[in-house]
C-alpha atoms as a PDB file:
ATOM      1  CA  UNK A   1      -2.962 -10.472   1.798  1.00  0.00           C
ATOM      2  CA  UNK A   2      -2.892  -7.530   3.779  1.00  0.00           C
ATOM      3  CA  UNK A   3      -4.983  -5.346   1.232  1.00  0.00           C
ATOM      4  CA  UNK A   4      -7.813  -7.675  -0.373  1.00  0.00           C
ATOM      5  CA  UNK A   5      -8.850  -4.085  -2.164  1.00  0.00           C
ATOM      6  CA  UNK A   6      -5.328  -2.988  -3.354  1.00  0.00           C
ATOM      7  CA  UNK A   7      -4.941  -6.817  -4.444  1.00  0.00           C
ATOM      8  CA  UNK A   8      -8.170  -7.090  -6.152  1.00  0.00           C
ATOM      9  CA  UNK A   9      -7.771  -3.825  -7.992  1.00  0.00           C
ATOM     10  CA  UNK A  10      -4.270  -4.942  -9.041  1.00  0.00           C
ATOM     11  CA  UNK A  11      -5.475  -8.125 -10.331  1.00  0.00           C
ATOM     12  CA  UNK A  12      -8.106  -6.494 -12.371  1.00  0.00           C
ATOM     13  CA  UNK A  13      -5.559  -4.164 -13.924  1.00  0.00           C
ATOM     14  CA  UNK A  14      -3.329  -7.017 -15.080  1.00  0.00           C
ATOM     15  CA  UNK A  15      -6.406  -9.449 -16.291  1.00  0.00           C
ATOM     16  CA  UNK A  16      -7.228  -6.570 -18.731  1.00  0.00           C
ATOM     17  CA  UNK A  17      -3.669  -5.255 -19.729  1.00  0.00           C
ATOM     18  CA  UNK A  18      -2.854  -8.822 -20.698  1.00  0.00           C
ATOM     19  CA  UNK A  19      -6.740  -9.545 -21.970  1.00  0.00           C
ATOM     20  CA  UNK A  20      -5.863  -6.465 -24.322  1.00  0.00           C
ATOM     21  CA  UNK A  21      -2.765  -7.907 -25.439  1.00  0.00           C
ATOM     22  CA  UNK A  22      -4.435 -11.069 -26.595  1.00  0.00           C
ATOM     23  CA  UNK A  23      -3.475 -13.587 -23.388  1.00  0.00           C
ATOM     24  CA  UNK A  24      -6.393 -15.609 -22.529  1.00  0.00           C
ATOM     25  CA  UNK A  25      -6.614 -16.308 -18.785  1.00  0.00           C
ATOM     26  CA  UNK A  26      -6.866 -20.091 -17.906  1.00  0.00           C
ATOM     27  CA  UNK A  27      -9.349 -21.023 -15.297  1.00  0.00           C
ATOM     28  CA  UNK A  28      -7.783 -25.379 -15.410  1.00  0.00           C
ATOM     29  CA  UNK A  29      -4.550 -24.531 -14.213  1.00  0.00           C
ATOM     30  CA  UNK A  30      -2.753 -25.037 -17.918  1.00  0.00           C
ATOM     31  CA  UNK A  31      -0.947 -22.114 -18.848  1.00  0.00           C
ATOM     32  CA  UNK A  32       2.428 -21.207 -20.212  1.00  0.00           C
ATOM     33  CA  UNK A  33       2.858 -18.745 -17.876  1.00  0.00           C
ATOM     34  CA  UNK A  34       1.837 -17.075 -13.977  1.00  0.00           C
ATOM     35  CA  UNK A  35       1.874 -14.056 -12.893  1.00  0.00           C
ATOM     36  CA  UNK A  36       2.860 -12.779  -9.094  1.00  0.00           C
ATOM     37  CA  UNK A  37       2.443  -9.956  -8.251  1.00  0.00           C
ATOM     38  CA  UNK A  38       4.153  -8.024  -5.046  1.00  0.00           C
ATOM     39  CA  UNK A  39       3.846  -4.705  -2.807  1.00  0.00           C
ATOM     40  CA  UNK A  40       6.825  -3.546  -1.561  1.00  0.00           C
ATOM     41  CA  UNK A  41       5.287  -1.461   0.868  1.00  0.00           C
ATOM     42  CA  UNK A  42       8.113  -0.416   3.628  1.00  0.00           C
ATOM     43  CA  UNK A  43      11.498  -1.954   4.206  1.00  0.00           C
ATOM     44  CA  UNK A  44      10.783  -3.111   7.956  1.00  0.00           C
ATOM     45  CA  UNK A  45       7.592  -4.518   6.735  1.00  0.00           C
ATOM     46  CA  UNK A  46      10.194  -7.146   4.237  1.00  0.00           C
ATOM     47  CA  UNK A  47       7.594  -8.394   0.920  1.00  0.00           C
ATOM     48  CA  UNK A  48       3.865  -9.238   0.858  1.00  0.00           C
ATOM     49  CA  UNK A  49       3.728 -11.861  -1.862  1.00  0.00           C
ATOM     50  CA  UNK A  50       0.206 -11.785  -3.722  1.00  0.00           C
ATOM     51  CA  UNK A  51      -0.181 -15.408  -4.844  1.00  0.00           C
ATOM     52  CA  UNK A  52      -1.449 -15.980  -8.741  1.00  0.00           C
ATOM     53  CA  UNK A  53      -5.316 -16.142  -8.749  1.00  0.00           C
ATOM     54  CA  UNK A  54      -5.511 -19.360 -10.931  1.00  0.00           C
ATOM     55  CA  UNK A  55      -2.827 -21.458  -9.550  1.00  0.00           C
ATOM     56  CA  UNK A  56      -1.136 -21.940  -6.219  1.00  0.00           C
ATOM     57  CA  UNK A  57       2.867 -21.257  -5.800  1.00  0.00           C
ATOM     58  CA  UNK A  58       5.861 -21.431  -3.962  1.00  0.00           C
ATOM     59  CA  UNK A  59       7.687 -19.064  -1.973  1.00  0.00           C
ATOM     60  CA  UNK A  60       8.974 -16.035  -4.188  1.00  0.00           C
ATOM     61  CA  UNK A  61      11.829 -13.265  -2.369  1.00  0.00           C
ATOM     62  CA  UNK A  62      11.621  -9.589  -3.950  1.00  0.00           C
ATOM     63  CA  UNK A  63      14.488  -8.013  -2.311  1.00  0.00           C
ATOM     64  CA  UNK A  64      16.511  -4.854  -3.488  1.00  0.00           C
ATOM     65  CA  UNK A  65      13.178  -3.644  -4.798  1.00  0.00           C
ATOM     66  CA  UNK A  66      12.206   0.298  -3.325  1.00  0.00           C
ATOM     67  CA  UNK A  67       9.565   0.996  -0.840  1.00  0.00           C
ATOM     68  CA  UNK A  68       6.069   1.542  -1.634  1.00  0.00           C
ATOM     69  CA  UNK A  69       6.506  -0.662  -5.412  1.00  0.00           C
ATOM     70  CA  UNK A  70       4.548  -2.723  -7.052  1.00  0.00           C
ATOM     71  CA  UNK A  71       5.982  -5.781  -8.847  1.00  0.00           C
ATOM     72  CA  UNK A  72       4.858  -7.896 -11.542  1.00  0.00           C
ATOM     73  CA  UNK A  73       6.796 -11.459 -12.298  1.00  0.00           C
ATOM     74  CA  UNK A  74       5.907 -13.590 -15.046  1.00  0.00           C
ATOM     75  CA  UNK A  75       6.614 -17.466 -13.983  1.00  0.00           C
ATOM     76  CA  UNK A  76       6.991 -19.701 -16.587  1.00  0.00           C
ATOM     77  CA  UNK A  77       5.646 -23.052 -16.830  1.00  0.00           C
ATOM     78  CA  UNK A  78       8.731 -24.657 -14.827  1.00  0.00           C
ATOM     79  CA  UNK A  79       8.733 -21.787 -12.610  1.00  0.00           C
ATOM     80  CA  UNK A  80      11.487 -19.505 -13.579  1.00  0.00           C
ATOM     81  CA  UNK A  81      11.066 -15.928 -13.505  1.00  0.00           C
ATOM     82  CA  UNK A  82      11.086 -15.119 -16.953  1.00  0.00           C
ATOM     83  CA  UNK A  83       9.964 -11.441 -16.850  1.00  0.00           C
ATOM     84  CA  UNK A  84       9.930  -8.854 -14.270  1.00  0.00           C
ATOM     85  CA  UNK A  85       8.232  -5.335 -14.563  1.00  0.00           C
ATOM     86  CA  UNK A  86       7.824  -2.817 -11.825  1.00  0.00           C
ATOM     87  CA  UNK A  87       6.831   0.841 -10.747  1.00  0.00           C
ATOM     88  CA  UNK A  88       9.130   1.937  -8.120  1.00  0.00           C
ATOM     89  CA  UNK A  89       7.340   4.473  -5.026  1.00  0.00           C
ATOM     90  CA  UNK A  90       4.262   3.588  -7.247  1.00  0.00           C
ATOM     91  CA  UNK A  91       1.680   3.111  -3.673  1.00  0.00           C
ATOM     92  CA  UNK A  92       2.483   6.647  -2.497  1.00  0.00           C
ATOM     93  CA  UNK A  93       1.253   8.464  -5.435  1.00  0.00           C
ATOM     94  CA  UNK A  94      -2.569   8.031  -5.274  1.00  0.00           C
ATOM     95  CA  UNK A  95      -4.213  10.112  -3.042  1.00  0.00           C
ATOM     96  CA  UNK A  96      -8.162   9.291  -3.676  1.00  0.00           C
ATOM     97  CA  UNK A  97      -9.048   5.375  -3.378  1.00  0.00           C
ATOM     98  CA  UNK A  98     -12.400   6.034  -6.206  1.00  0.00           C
ATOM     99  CA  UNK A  99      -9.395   6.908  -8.780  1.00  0.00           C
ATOM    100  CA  UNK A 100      -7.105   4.210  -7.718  1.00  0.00           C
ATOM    101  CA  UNK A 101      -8.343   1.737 -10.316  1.00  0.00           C
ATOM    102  CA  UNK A 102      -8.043   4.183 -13.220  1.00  0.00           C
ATOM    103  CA  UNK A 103      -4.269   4.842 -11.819  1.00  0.00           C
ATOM    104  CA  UNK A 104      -3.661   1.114 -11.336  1.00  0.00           C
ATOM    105  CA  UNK A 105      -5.194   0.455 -14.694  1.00  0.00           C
ATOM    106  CA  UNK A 106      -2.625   2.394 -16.265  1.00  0.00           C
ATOM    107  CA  UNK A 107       0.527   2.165 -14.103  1.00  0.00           C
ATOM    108  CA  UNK A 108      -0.344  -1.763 -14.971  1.00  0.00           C
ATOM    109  CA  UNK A 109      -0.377  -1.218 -18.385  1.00  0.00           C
ATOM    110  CA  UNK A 110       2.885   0.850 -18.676  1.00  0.00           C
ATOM    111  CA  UNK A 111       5.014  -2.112 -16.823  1.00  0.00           C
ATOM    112  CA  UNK A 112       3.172  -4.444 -19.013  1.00  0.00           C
ATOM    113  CA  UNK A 113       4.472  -2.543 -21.855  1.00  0.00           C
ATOM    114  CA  UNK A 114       7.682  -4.682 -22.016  1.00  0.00           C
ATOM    115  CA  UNK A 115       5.871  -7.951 -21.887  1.00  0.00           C
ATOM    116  CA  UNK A 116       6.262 -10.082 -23.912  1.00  0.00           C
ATOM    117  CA  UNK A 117       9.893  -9.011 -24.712  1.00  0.00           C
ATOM    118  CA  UNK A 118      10.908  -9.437 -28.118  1.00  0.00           C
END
């Protein structure tokens, strides 16, 4: 990626949302689900894609999506998107990198607030 710290601090933010929800995290590649998560961070710049940390993937497109937004799909098992949940302009909004995880802990949680859907 092009941010290992944003990335990292992202990934920490969903493994605890979800931990909190009750998901366990599988380190042998069986899961019912993946999570991908993307930075939209300019529209010249086109889509990072963050792979999942526990299993490798495919290509994934995030188009139509704002600048500057972060982007959380949920893949299931046969890899169809099954959820999405995002924070448009999100990356513009911090302005000190020691509070970012605090702010990515919570802007997390609040697009994880949908997931599962009923």
């Amino acid at each position: 990626t092009k941010d290992s710290i944003l990335y990292n601090k992202i990934k920490i933010a969903v493994n605890t949302t979800l931990t909190k929800k009750g998901f366990t995290f599988s380190k042998n590649g069986k899961s019912d689900f993946k999570v991908l998560i993307h930075v939209r961070k300019a529209q010249n710049e086109g889509s990072n894609k963050f792979h999942p940390w526990w299993l490798p993937c495919g290509t994934t497109l995030v188009d139509k999506i704002d600048d500057n937004s972060l982007v959380i799909n949920v893949i299931d098992k046969w890899s169809s998107l099954t959820w999405r949940g995002l924070a448009p302009g999100y990356l513009t909004s911090y302005t000190k990198t020691k509070y970012l995880q605090k702010e990515l802990d919570n802007v997390v949680s609040s697009i994880l607030d949908g997931f599962p859907p009923n």
